[in-house]
Protein backbone atom coordinates (compact mmCIF):
# COMPACT_ATOMS: atom_id res chain seq x y z
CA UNK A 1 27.94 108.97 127.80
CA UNK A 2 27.83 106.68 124.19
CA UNK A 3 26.11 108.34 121.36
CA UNK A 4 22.59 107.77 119.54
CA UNK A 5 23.77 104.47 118.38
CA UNK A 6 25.53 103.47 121.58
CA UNK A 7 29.24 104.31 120.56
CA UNK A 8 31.13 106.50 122.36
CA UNK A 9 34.54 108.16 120.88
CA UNK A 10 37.77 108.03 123.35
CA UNK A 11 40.79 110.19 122.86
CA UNK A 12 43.64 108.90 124.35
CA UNK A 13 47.05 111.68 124.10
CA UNK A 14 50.80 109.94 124.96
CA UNK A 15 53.49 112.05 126.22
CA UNK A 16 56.19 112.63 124.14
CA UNK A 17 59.58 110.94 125.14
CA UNK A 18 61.06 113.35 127.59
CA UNK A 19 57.95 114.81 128.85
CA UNK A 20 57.02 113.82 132.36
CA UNK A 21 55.56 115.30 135.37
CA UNK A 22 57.85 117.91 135.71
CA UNK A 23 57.09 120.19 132.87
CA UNK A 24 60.18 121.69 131.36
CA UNK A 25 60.68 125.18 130.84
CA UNK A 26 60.43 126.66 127.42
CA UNK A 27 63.91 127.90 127.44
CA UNK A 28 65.23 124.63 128.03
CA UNK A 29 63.52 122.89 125.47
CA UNK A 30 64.59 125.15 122.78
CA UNK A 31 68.53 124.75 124.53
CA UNK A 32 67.83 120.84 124.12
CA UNK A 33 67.13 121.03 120.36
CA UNK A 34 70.13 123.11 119.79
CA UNK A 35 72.33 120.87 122.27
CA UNK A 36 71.80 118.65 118.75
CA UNK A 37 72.77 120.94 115.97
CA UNK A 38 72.63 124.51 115.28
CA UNK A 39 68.55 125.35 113.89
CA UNK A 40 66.56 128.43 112.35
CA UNK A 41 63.33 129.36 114.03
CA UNK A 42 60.84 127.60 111.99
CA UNK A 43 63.15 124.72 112.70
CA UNK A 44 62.92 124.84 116.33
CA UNK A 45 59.31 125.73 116.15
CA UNK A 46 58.66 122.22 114.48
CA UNK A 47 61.27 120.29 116.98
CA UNK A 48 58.80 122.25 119.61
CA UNK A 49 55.52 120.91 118.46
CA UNK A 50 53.98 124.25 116.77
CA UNK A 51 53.21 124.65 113.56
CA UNK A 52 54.21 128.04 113.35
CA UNK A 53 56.77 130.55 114.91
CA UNK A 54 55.07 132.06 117.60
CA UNK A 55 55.65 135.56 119.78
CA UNK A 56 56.60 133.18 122.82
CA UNK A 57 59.68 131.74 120.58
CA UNK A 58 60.69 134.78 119.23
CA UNK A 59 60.59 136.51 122.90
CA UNK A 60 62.94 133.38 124.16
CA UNK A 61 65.12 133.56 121.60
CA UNK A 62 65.73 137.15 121.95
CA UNK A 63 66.25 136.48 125.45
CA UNK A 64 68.34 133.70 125.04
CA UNK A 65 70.74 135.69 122.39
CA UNK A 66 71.02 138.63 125.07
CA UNK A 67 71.97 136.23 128.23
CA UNK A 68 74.59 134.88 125.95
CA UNK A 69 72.99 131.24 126.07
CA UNK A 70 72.78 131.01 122.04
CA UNK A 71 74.64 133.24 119.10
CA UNK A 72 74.15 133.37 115.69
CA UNK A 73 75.39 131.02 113.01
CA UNK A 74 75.96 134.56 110.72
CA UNK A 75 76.56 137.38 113.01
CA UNK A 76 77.59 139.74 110.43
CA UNK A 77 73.52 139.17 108.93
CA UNK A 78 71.09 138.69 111.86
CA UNK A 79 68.30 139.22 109.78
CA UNK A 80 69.18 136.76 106.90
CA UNK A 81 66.90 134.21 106.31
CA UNK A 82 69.50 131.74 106.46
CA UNK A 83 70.05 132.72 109.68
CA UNK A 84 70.64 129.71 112.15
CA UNK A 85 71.32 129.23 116.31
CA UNK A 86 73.53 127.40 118.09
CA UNK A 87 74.75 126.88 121.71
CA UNK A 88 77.53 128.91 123.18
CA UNK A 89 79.04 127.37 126.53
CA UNK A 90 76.99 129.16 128.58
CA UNK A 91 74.29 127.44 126.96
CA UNK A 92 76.08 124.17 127.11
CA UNK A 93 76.56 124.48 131.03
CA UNK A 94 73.40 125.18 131.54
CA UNK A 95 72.11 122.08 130.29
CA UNK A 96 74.16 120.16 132.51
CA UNK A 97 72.62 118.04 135.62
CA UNK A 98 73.03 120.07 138.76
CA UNK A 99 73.90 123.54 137.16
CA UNK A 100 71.08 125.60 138.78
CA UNK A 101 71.85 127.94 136.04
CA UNK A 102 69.62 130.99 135.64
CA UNK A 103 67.85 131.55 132.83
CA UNK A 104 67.11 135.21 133.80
């Protein structure tokens, strides 16, 4: 319905390349970014569209460390804040076409 002064505002959103009807999982987005090059949280928070790191990314990436999907760039310092991810080969084969590979 316009306005007062017969304008009416339309808000028009684009997908992001990548991002089609089938909604990826949160998991595999964050596996996609590091499929590029090893990344710190606030790093893959950005590359995820947030503008800060949330509980949701911290729970995945704890859950992705455990299933062995991603390790640590410094293992002998997990809590440094240089700390970085990257893929291990589990993580590698699960990004591949066809892998059915749990996440769980």
């Amino acid at each position: 319905m316009p306005g007062a002064y017969g304008f009416q505002t339309i808000i028009r959103r684009t997908l992001a390349p990548g991002q089609g009807a089938q909604p990826e999982s949160l998991e595999m987005r964050v596996l996609w970014l590091l499929a590029v090059a090893p990344r710190s949280k606030a790093e893959l928070s950005r590359g995820l569209g947030q503008k800060e790191i949330s509980g949701q990314l911290n729970k995945i990436v704890r859950q992705l460390l455990t299933n062995l999907m991603i390790e640590y760039t410094i293992p002998e310092k997990p809590g440094s804040r240089y700390q970085k991810y990257r893929l291990t080969e589990k993580g590698r084969a699960a990004l591949e076409p066809g892998s059915g590979e749990d996440m769980q």
